[in-house]
N, C-alpha and C. Protein backbone atom coordinates (compact mmCIF):
# COMPACT_ATOMS: atom_id res chain seq x y z
N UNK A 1 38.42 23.86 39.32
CA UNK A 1 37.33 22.96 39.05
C UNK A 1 37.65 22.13 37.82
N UNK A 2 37.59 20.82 38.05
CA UNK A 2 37.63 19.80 36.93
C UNK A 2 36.70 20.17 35.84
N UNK A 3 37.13 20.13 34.17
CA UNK A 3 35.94 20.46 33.03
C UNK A 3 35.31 19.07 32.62
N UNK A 4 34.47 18.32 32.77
CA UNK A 4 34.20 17.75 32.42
C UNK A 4 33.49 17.50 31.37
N UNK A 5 34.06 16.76 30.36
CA UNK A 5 33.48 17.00 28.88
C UNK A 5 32.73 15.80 28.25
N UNK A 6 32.88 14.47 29.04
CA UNK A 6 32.19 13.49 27.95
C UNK A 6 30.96 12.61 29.51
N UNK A 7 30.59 13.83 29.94
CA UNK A 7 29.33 13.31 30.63
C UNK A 7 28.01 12.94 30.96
N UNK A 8 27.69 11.62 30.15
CA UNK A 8 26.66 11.77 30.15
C UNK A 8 25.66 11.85 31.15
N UNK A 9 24.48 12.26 30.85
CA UNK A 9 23.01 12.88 31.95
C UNK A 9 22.21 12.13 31.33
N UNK A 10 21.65 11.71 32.55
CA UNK A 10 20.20 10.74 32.79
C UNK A 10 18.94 11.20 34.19
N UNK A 11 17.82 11.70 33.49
CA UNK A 11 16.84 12.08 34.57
C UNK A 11 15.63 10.39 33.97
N UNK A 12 14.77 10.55 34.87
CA UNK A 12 13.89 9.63 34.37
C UNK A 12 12.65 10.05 35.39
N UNK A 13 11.61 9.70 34.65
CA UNK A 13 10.52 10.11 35.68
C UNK A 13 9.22 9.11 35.35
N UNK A 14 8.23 8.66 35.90
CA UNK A 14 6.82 7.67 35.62
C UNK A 14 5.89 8.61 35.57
N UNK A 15 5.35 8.32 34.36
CA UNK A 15 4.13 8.78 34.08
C UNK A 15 2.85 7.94 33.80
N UNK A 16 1.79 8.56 34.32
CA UNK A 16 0.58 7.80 34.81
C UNK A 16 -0.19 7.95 33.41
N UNK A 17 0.38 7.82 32.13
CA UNK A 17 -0.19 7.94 30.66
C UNK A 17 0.63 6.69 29.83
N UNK A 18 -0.07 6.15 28.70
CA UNK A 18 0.18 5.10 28.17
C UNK A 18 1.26 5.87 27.45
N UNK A 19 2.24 4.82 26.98
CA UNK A 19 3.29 5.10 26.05
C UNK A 19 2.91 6.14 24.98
N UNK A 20 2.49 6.26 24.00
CA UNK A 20 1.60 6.39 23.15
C UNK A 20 1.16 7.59 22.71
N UNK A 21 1.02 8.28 24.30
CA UNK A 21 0.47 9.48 24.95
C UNK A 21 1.24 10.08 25.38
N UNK A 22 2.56 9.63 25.88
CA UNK A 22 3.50 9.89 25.85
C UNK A 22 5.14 10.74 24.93
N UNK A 23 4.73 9.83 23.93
CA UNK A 23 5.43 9.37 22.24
C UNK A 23 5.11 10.85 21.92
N UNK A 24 3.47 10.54 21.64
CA UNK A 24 3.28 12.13 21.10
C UNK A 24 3.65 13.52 21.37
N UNK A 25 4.02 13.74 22.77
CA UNK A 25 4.12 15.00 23.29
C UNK A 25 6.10 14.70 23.18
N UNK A 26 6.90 13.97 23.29
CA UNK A 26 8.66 13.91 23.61
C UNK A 26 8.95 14.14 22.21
N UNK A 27 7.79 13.55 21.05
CA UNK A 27 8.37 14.14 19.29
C UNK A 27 7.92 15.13 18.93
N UNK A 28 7.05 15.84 19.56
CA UNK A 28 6.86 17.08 19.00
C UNK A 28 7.14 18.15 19.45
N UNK A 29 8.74 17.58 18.54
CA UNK A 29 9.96 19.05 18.46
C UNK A 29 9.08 20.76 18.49
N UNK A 30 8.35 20.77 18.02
CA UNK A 30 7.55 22.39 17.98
C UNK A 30 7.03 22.68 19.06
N UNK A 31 6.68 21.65 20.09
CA UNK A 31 6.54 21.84 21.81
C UNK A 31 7.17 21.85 22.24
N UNK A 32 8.63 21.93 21.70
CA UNK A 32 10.40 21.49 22.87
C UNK A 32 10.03 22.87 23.84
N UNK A 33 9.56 24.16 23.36
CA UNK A 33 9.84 25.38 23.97
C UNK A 33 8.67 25.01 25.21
N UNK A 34 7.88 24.21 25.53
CA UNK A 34 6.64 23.90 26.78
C UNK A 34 7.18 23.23 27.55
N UNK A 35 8.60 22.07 27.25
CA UNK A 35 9.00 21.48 28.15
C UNK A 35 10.36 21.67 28.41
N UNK A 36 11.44 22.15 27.57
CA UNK A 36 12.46 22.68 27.95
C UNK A 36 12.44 23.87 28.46
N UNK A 37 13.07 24.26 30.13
CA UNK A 37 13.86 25.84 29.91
C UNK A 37 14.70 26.14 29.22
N UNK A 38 14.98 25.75 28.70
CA UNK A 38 15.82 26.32 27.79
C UNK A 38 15.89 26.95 26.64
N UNK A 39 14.81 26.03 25.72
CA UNK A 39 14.63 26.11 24.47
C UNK A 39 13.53 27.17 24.12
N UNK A 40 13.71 27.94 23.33
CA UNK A 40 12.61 29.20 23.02
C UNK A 40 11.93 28.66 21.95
N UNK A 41 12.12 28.06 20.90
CA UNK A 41 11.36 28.03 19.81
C UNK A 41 12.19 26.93 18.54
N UNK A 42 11.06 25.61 18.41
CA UNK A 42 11.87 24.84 17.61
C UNK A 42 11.27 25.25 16.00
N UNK A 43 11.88 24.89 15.48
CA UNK A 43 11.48 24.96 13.08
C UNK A 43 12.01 23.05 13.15
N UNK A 44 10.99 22.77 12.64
CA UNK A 44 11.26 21.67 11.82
C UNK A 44 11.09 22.20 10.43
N UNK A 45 12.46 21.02 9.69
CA UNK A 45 12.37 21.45 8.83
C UNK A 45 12.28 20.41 7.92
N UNK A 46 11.34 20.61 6.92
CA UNK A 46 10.27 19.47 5.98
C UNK A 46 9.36 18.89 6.97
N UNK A 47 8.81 17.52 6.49
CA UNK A 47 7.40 17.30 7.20
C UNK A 47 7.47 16.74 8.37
N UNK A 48 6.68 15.76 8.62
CA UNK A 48 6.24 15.24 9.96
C UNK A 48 7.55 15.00 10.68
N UNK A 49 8.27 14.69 11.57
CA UNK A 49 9.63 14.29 12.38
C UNK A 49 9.04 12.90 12.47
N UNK A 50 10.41 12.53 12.10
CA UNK A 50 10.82 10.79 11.70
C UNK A 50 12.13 10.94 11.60
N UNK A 51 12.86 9.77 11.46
CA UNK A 51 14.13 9.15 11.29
C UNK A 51 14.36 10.06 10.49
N UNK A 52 15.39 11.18 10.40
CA UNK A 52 16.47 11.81 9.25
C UNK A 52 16.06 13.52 9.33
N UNK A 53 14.75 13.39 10.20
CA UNK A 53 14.13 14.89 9.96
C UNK A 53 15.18 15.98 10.64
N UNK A 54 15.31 17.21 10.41
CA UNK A 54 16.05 17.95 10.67
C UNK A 54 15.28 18.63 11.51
N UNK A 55 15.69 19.91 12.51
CA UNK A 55 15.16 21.10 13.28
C UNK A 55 15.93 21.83 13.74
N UNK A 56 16.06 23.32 13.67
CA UNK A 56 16.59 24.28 14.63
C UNK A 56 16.17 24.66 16.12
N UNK A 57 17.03 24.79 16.88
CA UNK A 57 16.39 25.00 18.14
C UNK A 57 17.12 26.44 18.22
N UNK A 58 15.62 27.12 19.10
CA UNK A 58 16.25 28.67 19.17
C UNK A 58 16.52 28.77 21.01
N UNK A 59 18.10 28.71 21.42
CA UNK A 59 17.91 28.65 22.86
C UNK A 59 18.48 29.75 23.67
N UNK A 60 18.30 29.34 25.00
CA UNK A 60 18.10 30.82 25.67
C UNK A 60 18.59 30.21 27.18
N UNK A 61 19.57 31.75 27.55
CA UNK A 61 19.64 31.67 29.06
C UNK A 61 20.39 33.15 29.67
N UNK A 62 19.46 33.30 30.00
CA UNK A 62 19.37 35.12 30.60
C UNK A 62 19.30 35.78 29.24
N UNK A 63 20.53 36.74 29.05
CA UNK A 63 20.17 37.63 27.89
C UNK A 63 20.91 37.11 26.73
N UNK A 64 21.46 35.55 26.73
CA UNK A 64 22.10 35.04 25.59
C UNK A 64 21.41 34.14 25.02
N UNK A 65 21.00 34.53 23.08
CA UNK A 65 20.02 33.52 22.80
C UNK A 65 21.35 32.85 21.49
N UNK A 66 21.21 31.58 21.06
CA UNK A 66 22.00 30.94 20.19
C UNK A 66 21.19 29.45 19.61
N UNK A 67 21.58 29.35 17.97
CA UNK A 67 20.50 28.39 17.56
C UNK A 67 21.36 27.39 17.73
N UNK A 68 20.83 25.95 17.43
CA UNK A 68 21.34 24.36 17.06
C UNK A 68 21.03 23.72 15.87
N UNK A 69 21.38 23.09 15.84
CA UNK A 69 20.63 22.02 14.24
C UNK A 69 20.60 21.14 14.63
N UNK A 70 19.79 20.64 14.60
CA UNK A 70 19.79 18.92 14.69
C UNK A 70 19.27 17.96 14.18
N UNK A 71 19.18 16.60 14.20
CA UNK A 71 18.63 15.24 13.20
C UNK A 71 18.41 14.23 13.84
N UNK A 72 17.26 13.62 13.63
CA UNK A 72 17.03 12.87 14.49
C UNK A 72 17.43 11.49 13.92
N UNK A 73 18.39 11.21 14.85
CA UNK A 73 19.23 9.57 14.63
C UNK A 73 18.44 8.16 15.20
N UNK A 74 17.60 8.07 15.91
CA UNK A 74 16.78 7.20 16.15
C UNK A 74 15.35 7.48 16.53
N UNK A 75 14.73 6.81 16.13
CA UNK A 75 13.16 7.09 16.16
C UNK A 75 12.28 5.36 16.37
N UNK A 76 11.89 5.00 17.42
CA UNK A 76 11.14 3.72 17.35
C UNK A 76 10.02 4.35 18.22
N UNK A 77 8.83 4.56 17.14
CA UNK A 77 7.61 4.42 17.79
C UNK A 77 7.56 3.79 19.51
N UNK A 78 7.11 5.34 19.95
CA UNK A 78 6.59 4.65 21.53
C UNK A 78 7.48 4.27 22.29
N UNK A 79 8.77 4.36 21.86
CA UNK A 79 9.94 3.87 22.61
C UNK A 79 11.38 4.32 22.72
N UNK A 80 11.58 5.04 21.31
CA UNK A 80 13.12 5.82 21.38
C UNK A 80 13.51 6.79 20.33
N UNK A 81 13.73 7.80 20.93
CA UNK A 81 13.54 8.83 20.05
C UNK A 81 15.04 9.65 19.98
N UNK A 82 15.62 10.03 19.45
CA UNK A 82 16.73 10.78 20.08
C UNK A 82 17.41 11.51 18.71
N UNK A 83 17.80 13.01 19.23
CA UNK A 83 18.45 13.52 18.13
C UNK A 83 19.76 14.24 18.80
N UNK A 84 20.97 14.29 17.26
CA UNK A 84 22.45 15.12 17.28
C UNK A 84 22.39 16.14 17.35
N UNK A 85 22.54 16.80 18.26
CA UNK A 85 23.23 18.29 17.83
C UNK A 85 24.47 18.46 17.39
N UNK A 86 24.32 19.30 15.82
CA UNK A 86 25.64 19.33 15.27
C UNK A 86 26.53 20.29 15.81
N UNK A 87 26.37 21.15 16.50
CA UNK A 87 26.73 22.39 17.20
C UNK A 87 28.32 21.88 18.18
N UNK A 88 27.63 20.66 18.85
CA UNK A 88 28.33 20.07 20.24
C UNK A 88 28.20 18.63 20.24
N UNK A 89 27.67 18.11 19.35
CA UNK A 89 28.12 16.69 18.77
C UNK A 89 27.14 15.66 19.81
N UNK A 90 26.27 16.58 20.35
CA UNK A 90 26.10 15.79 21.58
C UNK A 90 24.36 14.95 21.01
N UNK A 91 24.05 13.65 21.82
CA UNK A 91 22.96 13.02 21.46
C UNK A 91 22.16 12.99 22.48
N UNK A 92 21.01 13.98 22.03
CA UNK A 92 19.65 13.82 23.26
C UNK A 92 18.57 12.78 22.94
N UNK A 93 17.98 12.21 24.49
CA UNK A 93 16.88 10.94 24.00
C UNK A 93 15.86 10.99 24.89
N UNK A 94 15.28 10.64 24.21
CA UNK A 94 13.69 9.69 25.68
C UNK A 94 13.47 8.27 25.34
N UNK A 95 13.82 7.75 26.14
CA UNK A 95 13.29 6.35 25.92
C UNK A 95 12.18 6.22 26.79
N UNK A 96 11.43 5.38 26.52
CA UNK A 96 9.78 5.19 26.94
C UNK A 96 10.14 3.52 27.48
N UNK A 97 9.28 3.21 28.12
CA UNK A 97 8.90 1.68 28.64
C UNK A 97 7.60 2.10 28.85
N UNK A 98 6.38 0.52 29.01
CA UNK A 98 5.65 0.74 29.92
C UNK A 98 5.68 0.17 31.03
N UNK A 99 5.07 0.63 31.86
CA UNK A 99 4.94 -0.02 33.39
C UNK A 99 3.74 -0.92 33.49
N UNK A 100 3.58 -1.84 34.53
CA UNK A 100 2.60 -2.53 34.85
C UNK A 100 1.47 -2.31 35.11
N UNK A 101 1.38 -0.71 35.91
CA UNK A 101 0.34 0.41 36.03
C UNK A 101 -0.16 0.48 34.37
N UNK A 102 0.06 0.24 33.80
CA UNK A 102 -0.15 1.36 32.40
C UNK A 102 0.20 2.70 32.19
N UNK A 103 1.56 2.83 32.89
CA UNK A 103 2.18 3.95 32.64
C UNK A 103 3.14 3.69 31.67
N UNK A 104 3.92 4.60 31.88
CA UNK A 104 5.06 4.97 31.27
C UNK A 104 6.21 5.36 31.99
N UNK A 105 7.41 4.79 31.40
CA UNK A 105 8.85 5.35 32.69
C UNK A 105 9.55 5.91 31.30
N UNK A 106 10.24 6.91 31.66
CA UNK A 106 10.65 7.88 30.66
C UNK A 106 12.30 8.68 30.99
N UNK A 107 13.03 7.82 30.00
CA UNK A 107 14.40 7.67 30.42
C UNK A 107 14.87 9.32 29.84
N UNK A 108 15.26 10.40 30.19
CA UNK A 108 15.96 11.40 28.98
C UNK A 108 17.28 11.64 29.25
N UNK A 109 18.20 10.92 28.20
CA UNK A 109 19.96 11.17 28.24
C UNK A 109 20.45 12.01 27.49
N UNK A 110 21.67 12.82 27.79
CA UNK A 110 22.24 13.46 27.47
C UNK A 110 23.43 12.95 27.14
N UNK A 111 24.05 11.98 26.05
CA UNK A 111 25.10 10.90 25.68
C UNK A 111 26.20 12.35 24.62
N UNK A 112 27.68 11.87 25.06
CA UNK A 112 28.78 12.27 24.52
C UNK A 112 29.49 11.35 23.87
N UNK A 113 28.96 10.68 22.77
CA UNK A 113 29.43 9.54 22.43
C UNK A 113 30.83 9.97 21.68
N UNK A 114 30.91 11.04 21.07
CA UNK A 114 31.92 11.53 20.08
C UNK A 114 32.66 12.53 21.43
N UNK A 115 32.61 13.02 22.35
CA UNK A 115 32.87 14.39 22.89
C UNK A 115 32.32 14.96 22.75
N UNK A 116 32.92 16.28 23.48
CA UNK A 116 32.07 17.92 23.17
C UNK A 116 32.89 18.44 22.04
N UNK A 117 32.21 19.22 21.02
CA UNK A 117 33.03 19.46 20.01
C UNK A 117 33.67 20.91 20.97
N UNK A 118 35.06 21.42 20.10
CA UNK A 118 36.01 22.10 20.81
C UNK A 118 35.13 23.72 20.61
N UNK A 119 34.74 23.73 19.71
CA UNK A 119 34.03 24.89 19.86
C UNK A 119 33.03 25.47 21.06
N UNK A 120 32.14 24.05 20.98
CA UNK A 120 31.21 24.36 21.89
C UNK A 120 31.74 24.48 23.18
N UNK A 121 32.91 23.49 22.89
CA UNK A 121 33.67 23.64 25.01
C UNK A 121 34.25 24.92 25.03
N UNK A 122 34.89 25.66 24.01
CA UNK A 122 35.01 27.14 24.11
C UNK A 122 33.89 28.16 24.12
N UNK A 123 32.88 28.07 23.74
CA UNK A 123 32.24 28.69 24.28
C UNK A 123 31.06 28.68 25.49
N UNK A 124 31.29 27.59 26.10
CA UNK A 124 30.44 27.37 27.03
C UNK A 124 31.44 27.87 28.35
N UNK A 125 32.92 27.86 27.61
CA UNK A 125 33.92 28.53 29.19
C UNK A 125 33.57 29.82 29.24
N UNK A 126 33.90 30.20 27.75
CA UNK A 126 33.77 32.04 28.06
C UNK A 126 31.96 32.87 28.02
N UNK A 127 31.11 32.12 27.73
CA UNK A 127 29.62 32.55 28.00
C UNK A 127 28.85 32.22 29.07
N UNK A 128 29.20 30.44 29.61
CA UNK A 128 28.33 29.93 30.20
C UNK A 128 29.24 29.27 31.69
N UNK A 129 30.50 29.56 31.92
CA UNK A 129 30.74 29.74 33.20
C UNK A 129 31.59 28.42 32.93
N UNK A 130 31.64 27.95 31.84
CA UNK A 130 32.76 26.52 32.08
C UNK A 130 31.44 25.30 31.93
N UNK A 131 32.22 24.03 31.79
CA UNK A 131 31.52 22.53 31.58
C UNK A 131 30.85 22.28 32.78
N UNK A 132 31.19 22.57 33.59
CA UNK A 132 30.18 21.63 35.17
C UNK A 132 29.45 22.91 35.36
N UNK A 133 29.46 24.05 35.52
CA UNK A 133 28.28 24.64 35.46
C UNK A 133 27.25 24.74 34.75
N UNK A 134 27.94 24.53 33.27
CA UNK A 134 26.57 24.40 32.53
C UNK A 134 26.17 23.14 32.40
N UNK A 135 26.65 22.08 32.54
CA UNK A 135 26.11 20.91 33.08
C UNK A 135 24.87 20.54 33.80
N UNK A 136 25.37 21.08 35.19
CA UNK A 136 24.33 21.24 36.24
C UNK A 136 23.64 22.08 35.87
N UNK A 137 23.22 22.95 34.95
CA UNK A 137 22.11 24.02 34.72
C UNK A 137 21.55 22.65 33.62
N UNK A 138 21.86 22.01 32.77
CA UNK A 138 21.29 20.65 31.88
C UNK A 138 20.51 19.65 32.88
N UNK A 139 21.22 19.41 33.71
CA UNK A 139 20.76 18.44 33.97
C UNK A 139 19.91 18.89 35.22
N UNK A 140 19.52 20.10 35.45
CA UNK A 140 18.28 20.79 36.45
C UNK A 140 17.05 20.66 35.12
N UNK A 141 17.83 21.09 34.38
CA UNK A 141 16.77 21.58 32.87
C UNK A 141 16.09 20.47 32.48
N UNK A 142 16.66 18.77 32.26
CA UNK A 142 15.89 17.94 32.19
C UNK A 142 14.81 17.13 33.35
N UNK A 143 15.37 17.96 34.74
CA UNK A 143 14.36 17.18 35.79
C UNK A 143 13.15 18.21 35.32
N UNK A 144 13.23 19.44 35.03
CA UNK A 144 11.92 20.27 34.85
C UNK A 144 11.39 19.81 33.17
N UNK A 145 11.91 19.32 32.20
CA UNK A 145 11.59 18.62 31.10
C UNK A 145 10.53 17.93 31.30
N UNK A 146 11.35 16.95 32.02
CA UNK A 146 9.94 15.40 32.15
C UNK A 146 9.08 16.13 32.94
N UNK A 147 8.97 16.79 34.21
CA UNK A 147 8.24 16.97 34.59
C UNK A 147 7.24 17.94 34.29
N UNK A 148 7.58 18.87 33.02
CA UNK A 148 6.17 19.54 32.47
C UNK A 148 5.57 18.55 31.58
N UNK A 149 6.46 17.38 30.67
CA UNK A 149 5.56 16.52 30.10
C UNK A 149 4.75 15.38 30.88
N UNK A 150 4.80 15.24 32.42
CA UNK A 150 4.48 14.44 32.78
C UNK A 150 3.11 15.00 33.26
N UNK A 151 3.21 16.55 33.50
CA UNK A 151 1.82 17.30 33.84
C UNK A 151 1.19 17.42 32.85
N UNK A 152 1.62 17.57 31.41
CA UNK A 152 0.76 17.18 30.26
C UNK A 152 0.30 16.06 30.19
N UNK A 153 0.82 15.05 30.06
CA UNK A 153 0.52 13.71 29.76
C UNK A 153 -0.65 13.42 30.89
N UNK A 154 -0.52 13.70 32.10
CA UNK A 154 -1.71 12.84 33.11
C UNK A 154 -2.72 14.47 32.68
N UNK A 155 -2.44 15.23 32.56
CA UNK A 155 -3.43 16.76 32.36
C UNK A 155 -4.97 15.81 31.65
């Protein structure tokens, strides 16, 4: 099986809630654990999340739990949000639009702009079954993402 290492993932889904309403629930890192499977439990660390704010993510899959750090590298109100993990170098996002409905379309990428750092590709062979498996377990993980925030958001 080919490892594929600089792939990026894109789910997107419409939601029947204004941007806004939206915004609020994709930045608040301390809810990551309601809409990720993955994620058990975020710490921000210092105040509100904005441009530069830091957070640990505590994550999980079967009986292996392991933290992240991360910072959030872009932040535009209502529209783009996205933070580094220093772990694996990798950049997660939501971008927001609205729709004509008065919804919302809600982009979330998984960008390798730098690579996978070598660590993380070593341990994702010997814990997590290699790069395209845990891939495809990411990118299952973000279709169930949007879609618990999208049952919040119209909730």
């Amino acid at each position: 099986m080919t490892e594929t290492t600089t792939t990026e993932l894109t789910a997107e889904i419409e939601i029947d809630a204004p941007p806004a309403a939206v915004w609020a629930l994709v930045t608040d890192v301390r809810r990551m654990s309601e809409w990720s499977p993955q994620v058990v439990r975020s710490f921000v660390l210092g105040g509100p999340v904005r441009q530069g704010t830091t957070f640990v993510n505590l994550n999980r899959r079967g009986p292996l739990f392991w933290p992240t750090r991360a910072k959030v590298v872009r932040f535009t109100p209502h529209q783009d949000f996205a933070f580094r993990v220093a772990e694996n170098w990798t950049v997660w996002s939501f971008q927001l639009e609205p729709t004509a409905s008065g919804g919302t379309r809600v982009v979330q990428r998984r960008e390798t702009p730098r690579g996978i750092s070598g660590v993380s590709k070593g341990l994702t062979k010997v814990a997590f079954g290699g790069q395209e498996t845990f891939t495809g377990e990411l990118a299952e993980g973000m279709q169930q993402t949007l879609a618990r925030v999208k049952a919040e958001a119209e909730r």
